[in-house]
C-alpha atoms as a PDB file:
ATOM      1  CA  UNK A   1      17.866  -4.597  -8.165  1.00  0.00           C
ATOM      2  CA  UNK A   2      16.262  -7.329  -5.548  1.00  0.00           C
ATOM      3  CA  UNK A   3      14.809 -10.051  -7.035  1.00  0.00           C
ATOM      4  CA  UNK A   4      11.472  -9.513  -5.449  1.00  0.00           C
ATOM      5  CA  UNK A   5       8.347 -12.086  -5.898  1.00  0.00           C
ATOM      6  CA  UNK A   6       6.351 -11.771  -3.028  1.00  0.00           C
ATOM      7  CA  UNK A   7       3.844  -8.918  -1.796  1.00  0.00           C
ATOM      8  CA  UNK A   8       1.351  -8.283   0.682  1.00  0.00           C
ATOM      9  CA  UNK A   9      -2.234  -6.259   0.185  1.00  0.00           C
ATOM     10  CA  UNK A  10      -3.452  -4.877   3.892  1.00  0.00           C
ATOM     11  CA  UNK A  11      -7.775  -5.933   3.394  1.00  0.00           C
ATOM     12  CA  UNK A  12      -8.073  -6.368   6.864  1.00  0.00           C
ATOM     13  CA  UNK A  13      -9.261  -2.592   7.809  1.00  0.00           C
ATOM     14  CA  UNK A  14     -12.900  -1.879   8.556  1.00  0.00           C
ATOM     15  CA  UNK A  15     -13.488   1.455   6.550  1.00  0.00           C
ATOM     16  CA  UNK A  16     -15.721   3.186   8.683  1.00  0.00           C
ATOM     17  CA  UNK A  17     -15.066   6.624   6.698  1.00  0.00           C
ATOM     18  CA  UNK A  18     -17.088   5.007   3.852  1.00  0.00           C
ATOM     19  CA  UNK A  19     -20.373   4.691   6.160  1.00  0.00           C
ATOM     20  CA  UNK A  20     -23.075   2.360   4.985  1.00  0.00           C
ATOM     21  CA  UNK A  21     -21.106   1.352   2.201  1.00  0.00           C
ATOM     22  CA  UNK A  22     -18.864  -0.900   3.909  1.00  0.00           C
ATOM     23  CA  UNK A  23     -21.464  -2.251   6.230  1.00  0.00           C
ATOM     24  CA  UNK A  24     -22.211  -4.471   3.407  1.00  0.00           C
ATOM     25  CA  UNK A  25     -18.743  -4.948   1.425  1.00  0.00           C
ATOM     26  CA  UNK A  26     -15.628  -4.930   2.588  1.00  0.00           C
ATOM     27  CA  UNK A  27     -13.521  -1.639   1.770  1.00  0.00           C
ATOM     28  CA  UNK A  28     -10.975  -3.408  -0.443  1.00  0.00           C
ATOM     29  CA  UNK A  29     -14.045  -4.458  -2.567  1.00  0.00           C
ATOM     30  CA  UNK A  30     -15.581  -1.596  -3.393  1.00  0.00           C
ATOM     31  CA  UNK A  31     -16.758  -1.241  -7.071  1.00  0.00           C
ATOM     32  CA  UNK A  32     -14.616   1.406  -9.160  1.00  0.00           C
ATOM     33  CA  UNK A  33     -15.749   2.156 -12.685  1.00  0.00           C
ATOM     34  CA  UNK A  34     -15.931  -2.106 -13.197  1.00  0.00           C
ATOM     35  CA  UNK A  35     -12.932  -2.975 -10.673  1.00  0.00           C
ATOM     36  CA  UNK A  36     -12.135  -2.843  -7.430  1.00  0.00           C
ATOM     37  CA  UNK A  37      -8.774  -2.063  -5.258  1.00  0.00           C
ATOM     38  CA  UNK A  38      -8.222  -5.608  -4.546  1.00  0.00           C
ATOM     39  CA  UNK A  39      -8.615  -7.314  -7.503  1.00  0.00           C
ATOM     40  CA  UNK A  40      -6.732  -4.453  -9.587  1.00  0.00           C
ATOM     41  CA  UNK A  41      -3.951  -4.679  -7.407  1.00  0.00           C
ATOM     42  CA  UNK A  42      -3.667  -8.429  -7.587  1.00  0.00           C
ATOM     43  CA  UNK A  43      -3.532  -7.423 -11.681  1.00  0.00           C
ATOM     44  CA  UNK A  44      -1.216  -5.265 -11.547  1.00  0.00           C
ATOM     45  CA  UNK A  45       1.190  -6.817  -9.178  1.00  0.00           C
ATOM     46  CA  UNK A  46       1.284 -10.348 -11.395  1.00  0.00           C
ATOM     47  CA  UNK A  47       2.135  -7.547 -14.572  1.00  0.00           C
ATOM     48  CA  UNK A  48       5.346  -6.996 -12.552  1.00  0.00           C
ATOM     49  CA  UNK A  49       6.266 -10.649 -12.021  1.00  0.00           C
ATOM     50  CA  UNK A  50       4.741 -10.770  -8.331  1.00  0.00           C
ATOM     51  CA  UNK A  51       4.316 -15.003  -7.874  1.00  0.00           C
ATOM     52  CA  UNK A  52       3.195 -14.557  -4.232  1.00  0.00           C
ATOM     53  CA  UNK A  53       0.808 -12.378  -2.614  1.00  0.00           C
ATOM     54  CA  UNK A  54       0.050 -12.440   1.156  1.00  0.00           C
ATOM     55  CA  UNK A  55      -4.082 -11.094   2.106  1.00  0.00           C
ATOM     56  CA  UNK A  56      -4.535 -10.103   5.529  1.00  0.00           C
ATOM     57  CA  UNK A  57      -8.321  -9.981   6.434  1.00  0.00           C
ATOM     58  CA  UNK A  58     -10.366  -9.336   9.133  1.00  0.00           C
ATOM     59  CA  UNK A  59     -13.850  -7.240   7.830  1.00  0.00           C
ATOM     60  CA  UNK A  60     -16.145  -9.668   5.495  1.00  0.00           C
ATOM     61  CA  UNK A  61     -13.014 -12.102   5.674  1.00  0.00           C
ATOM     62  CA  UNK A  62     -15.092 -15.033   4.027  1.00  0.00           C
ATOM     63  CA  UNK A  63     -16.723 -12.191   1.658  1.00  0.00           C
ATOM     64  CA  UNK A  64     -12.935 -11.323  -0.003  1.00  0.00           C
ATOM     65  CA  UNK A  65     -11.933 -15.318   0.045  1.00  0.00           C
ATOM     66  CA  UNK A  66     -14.835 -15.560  -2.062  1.00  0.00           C
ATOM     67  CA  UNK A  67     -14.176 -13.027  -4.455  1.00  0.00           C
ATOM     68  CA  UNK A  68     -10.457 -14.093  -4.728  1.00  0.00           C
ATOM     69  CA  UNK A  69     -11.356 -17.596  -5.160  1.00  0.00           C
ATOM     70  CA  UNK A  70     -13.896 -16.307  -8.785  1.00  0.00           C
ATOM     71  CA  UNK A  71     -10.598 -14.646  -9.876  1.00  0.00           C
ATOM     72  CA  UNK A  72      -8.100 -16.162 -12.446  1.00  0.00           C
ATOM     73  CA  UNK A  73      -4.851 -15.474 -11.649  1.00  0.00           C
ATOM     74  CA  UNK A  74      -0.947 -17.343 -11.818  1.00  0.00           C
ATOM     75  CA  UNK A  75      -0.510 -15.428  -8.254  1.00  0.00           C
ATOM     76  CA  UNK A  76      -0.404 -18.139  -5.277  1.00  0.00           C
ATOM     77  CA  UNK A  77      -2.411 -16.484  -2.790  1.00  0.00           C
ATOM     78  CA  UNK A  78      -2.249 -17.338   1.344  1.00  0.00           C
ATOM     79  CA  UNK A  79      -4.381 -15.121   3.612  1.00  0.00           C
ATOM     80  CA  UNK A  80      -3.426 -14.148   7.112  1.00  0.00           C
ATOM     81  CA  UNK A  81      -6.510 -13.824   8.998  1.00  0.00           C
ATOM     82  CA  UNK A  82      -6.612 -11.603  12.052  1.00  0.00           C
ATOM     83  CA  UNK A  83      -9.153 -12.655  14.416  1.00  0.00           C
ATOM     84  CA  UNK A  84      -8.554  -8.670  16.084  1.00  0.00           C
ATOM     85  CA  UNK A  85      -7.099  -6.106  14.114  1.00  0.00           C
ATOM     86  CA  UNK A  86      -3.015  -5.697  14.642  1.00  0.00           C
ATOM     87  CA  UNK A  87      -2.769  -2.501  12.263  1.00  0.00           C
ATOM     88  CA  UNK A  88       0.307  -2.647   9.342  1.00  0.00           C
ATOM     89  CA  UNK A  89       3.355  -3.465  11.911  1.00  0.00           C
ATOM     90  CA  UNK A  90       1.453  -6.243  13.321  1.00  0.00           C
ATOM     91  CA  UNK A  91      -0.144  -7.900   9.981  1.00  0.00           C
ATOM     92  CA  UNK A  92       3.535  -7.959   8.773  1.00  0.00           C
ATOM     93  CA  UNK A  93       4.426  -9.782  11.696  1.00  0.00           C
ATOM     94  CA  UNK A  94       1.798 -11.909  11.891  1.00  0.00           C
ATOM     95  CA  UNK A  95       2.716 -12.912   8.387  1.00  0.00           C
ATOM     96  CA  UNK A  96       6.440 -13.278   8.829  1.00  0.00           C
ATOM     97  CA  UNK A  97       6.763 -17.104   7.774  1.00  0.00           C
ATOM     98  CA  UNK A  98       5.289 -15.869   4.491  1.00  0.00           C
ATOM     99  CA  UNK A  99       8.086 -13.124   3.827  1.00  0.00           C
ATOM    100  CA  UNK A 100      11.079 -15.786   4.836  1.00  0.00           C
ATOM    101  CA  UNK A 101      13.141 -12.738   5.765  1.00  0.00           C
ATOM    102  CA  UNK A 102      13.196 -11.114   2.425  1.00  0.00           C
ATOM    103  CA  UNK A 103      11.777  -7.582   0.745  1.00  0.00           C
ATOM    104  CA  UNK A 104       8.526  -7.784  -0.535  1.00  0.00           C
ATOM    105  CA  UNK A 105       6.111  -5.245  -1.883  1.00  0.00           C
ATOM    106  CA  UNK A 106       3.271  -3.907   0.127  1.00  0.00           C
ATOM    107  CA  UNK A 107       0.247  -2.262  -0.748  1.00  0.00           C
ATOM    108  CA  UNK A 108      -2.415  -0.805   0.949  1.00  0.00           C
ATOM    109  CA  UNK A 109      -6.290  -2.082   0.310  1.00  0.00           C
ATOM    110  CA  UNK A 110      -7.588   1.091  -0.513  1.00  0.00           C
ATOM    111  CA  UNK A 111      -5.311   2.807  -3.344  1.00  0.00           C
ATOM    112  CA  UNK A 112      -6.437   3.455  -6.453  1.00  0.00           C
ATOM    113  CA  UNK A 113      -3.318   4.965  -8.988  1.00  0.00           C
ATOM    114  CA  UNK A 114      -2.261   5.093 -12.581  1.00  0.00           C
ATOM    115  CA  UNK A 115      -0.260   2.393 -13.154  1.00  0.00           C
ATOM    116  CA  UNK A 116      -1.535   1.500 -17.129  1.00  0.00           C
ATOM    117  CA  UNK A 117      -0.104   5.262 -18.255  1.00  0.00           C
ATOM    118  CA  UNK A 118       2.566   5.591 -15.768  1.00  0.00           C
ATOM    119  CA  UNK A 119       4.114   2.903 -13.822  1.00  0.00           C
ATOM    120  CA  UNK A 120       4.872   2.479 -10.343  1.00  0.00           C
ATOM    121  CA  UNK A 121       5.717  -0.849  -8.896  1.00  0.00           C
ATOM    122  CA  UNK A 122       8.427  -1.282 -11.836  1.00  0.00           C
ATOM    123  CA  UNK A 123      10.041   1.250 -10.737  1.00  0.00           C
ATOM    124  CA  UNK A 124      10.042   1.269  -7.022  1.00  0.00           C
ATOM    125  CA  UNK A 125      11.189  -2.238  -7.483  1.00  0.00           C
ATOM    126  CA  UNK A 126      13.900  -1.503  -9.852  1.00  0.00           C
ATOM    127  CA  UNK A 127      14.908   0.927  -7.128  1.00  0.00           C
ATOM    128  CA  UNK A 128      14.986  -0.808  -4.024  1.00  0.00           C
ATOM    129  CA  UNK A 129      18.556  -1.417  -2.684  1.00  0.00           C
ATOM    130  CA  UNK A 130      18.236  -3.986   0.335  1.00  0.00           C
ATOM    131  CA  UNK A 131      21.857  -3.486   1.380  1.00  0.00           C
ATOM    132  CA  UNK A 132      20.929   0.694   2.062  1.00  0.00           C
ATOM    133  CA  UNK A 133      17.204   0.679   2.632  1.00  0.00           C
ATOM    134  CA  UNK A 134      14.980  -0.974   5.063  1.00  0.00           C
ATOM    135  CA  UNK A 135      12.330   0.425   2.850  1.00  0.00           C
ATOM    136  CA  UNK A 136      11.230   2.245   0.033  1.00  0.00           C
ATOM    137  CA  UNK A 137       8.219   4.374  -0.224  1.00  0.00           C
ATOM    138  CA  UNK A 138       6.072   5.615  -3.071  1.00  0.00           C
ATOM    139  CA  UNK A 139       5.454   9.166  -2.443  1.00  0.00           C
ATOM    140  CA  UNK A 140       2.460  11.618  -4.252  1.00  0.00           C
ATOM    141  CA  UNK A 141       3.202  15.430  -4.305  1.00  0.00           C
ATOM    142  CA  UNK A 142       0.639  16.700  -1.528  1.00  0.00           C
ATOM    143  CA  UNK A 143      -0.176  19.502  -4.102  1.00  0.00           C
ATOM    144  CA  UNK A 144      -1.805  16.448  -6.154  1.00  0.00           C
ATOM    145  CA  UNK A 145      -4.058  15.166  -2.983  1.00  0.00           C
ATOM    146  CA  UNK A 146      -5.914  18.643  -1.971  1.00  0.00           C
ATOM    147  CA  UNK A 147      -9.484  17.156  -3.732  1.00  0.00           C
ATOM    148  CA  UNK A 148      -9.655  14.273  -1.239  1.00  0.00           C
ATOM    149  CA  UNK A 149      -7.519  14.619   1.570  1.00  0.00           C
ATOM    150  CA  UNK A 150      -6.698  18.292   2.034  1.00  0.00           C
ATOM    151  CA  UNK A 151      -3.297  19.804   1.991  1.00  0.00           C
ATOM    152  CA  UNK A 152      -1.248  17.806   4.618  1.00  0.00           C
ATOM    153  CA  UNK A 153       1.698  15.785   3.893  1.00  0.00           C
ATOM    154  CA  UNK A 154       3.438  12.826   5.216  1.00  0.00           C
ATOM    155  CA  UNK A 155       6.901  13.380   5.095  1.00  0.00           C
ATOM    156  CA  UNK A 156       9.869  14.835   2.656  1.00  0.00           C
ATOM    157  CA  UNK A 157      12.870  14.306   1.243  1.00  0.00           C
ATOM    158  CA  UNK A 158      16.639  15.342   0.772  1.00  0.00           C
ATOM    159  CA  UNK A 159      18.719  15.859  -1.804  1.00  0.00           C
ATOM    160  CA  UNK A 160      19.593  12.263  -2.140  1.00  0.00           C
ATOM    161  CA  UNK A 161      15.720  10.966  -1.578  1.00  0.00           C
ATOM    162  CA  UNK A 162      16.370  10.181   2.247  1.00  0.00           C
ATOM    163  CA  UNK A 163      12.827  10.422   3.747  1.00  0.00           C
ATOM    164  CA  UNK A 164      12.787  13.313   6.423  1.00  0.00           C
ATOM    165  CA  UNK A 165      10.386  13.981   8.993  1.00  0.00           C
ATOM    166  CA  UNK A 166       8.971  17.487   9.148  1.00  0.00           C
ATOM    167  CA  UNK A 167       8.738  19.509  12.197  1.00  0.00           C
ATOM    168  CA  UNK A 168       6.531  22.361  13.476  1.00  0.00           C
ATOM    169  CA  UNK A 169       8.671  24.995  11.159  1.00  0.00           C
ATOM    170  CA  UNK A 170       8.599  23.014   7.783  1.00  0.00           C
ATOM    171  CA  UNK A 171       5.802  21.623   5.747  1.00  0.00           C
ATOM    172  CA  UNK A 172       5.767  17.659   4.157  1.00  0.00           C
ATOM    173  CA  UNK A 173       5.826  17.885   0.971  1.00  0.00           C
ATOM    174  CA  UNK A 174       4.367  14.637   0.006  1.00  0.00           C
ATOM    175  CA  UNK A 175       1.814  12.118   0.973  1.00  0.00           C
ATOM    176  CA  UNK A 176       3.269   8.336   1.686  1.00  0.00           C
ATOM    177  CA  UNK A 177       0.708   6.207  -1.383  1.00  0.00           C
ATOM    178  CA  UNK A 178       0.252   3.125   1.085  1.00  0.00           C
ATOM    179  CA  UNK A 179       2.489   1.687  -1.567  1.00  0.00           C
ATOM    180  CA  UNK A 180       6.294   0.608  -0.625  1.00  0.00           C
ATOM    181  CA  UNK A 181       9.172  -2.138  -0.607  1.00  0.00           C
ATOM    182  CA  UNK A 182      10.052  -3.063   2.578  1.00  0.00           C
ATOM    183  CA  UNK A 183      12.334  -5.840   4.468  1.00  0.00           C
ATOM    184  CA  UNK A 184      10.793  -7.572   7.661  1.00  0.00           C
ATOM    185  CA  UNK A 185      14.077  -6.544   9.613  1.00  0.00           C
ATOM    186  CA  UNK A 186      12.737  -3.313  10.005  1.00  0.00           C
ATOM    187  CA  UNK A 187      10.393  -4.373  12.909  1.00  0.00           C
ATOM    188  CA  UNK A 188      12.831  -7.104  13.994  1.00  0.00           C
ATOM    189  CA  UNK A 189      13.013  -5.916  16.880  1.00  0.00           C
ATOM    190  CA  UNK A 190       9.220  -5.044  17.777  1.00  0.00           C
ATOM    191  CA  UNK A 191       7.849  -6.321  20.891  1.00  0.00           C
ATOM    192  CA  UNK A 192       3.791  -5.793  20.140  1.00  0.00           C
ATOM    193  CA  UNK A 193       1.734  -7.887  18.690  1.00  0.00           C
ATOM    194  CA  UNK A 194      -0.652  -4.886  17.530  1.00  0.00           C
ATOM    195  CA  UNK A 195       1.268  -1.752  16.190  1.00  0.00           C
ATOM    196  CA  UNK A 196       1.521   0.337  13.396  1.00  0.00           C
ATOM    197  CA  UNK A 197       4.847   1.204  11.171  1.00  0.00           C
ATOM    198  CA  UNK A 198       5.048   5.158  11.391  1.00  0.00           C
ATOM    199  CA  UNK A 199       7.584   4.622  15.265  1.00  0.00           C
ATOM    200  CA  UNK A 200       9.548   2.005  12.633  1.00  0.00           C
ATOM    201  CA  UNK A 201      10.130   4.500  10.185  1.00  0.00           C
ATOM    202  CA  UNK A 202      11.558   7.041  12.478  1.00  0.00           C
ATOM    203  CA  UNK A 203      14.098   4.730  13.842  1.00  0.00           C
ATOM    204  CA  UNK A 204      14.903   3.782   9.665  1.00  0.00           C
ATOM    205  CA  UNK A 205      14.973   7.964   9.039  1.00  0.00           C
ATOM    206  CA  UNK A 206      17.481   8.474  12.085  1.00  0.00           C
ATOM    207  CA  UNK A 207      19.474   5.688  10.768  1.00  0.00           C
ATOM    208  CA  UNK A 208      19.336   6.338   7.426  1.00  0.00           C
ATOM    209  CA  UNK A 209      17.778   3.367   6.238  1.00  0.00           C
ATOM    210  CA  UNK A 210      14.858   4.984   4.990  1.00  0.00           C
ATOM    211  CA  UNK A 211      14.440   6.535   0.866  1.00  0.00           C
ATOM    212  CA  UNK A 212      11.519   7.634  -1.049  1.00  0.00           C
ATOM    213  CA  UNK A 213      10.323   7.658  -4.801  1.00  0.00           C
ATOM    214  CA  UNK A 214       8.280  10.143  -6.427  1.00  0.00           C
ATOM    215  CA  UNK A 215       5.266   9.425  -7.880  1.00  0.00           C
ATOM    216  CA  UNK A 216       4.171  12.036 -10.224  1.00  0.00           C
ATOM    217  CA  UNK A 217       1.275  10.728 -12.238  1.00  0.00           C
ATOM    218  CA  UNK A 218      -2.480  10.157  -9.998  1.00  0.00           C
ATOM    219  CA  UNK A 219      -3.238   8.866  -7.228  1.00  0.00           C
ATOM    220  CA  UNK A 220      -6.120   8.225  -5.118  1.00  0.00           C
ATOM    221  CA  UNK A 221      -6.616   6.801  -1.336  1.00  0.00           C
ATOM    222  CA  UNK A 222     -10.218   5.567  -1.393  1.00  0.00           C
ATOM    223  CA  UNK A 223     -11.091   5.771   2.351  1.00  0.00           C
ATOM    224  CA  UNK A 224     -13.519   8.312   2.331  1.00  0.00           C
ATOM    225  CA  UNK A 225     -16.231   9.317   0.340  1.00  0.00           C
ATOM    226  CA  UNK A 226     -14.193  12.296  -1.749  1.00  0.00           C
ATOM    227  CA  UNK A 227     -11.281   9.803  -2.559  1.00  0.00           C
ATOM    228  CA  UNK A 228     -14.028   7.480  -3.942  1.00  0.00           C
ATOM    229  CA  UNK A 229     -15.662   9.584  -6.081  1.00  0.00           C
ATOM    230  CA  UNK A 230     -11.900  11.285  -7.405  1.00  0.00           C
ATOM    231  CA  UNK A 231     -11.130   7.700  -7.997  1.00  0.00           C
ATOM    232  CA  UNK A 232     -14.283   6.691  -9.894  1.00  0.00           C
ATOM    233  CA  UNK A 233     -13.707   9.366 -12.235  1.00  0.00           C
ATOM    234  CA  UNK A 234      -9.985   8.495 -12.579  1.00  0.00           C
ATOM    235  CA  UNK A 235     -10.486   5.173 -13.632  1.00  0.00           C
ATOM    236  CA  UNK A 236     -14.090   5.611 -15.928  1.00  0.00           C
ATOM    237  CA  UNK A 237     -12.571   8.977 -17.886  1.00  0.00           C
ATOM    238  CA  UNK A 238      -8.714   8.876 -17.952  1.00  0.00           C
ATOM    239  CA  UNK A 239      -7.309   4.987 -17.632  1.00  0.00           C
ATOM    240  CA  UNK A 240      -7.706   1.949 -19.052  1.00  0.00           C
ATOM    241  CA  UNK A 241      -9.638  -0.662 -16.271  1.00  0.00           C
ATOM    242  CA  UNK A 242      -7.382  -3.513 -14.905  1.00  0.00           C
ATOM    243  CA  UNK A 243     -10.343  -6.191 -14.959  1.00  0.00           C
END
C-alpha cells in the first residue's frame, strides 16, 4: 500500500446545472441535510489520515476560503486559484508543486457517497499499487445511478479490474464516482495548460496502467437538480451526517 497523505477536492467548477442555486453559493457548498460536499469531504478524508488537502477554486473563490477558514480541522489546507477555468488535467497541473511527484487522492466537489456505513477511500487507498497503476478509480454500478443520471456508463472492467473503454457494440457498466488515486506522471507529458483527464486515461487503458474498484454501497453526483434531491434524502434518512 502507498503511503498516501495528500489529496485534492476540484471546487473550482461553476455548476450551471443547479440554476439559481449556484448564482449565490458555490456548487461545492451547497447545503445537504446539515453538510455540504466540501466540508464532508474534508471530514472524511482527515478519518483516513489525509494531512494535506489541495482546493482549487475559481466560482465564489473568497466565498469557500471563508467557509474553510470557520472549519476546525488538523488538515493543512493550500488553495490553487484559477483565475480561468483549466478543467481536472489542468488544476492538477497547475497544482503540481503541491503533489511533489507522488499519488494523492482526488475527489470531485460535487459527490455525495456513503462512506460512514461503507467505506471507500480506505479501501481504494489500501489498493492503489503505484508501481502498476497510474491511477485508480472508484467505480458505481450504472444500474445504481438511473434516478439522477440515467442509464449511461463510464467505462468497464476485465477480469483482473483493468478499466476498459466501451465501444459502439458493448455497454459501460459503471459510472467513474469523481473519486480516484492518481500519480501526476500520468499527464507528464501534457502540453495544455487547460485540459481534461478522459485523453489521459486512454493512453493509461492502452498501456495498462489503468484499474478500477467497485463501489457497491450509494452514491450520488450532485450536479443537477435530481442528484441533489437523491442526495438530500441519502444523507437526512439513511446515514449518519459528517458535520
Amino acid at each position: 500500500m502507498a503511503q498516501i497523505k495528500k489529496a485534492m477536492i476540484l471546487a473550482a467548477g461553476l455548476g450551471t446545472r443547479l440554476g439559481e442555486l449556484t448564482k449565490h453559493t458555490p456548487k461545492p457548498l451547497i447545503d445537504i441535510a446539515g453538510s455540504c460536499p466540501l466540508i464532508r469531504s474534508l471530514n472524511l478524508l482527515e478519518q483516513v489520515g489525509i494531512e494535506e488537502v489541495a482546493i482549487n477554486i475559481h466560482h465564489f473563490a473568497d466565498v469557500i476560503r471563508d467557509e474553510i477558514a470557520k472549519h476546525k480541522t488538523s488538515i493543512k489546507i493550500t488553495f490553487f486559484y484559477e483565475e480561468n477555468l483549466l478543467e481536472t488535467g489542468g488544476a492538477i497541473k497547475n497544482a503540481s508543486s503541491f503533489f511533489n511527484n507522488e499519488a494523492f487522492l482526488l475527489i470531485n466537489g460535487d459527490v455525495i457517497w456513503q462512506e460512514e456505513d461503507c467505506k471507500l477511500l480506505e479501501p481504494l487507498l489500501n489498493n492503489f499499487n503505484p508501481i502498476e497503476m497510474d491511477s485508480l478509480l472508484a467505480l458505481i454500478p450504472t444500474n445504481t445511478t438511473t434516478e439522477f443520471r440515467g442509464n449511461k456508463g463510464d467505462f468497464s472492467l476485465d477480469n483482473n479490474n483493468y478499466i476498459t473503454i466501451p465501444n459502439d457494440k458493448t455497454e459501460a457498466m459503471y459510472v467513474f464516482a469523481g473519486i480516484q488515486v492518481i500519480h501526476p506522471r500520468i499527464i507528464e507529458n501534457s502540453k495544455e495548460t487547460k485540459f481534461g483527464l478522459y485523453p489521459y486515461f486512454v493512453k493509461a487503458v492502452e498501456n495498462k496502467r489503468l484499474k478500477g474498484m467497485v463501489y457497491n454501497a450509494k452514491w450520488v453526483d450532485i450536479g443537477t437538480p435530481e442528484g441533489l434531491i437523491v442526495a438530500r434524502n441519502m444523507l437526512s434518512k439513511n446515514i449518519k451526517i459528517a458535520i
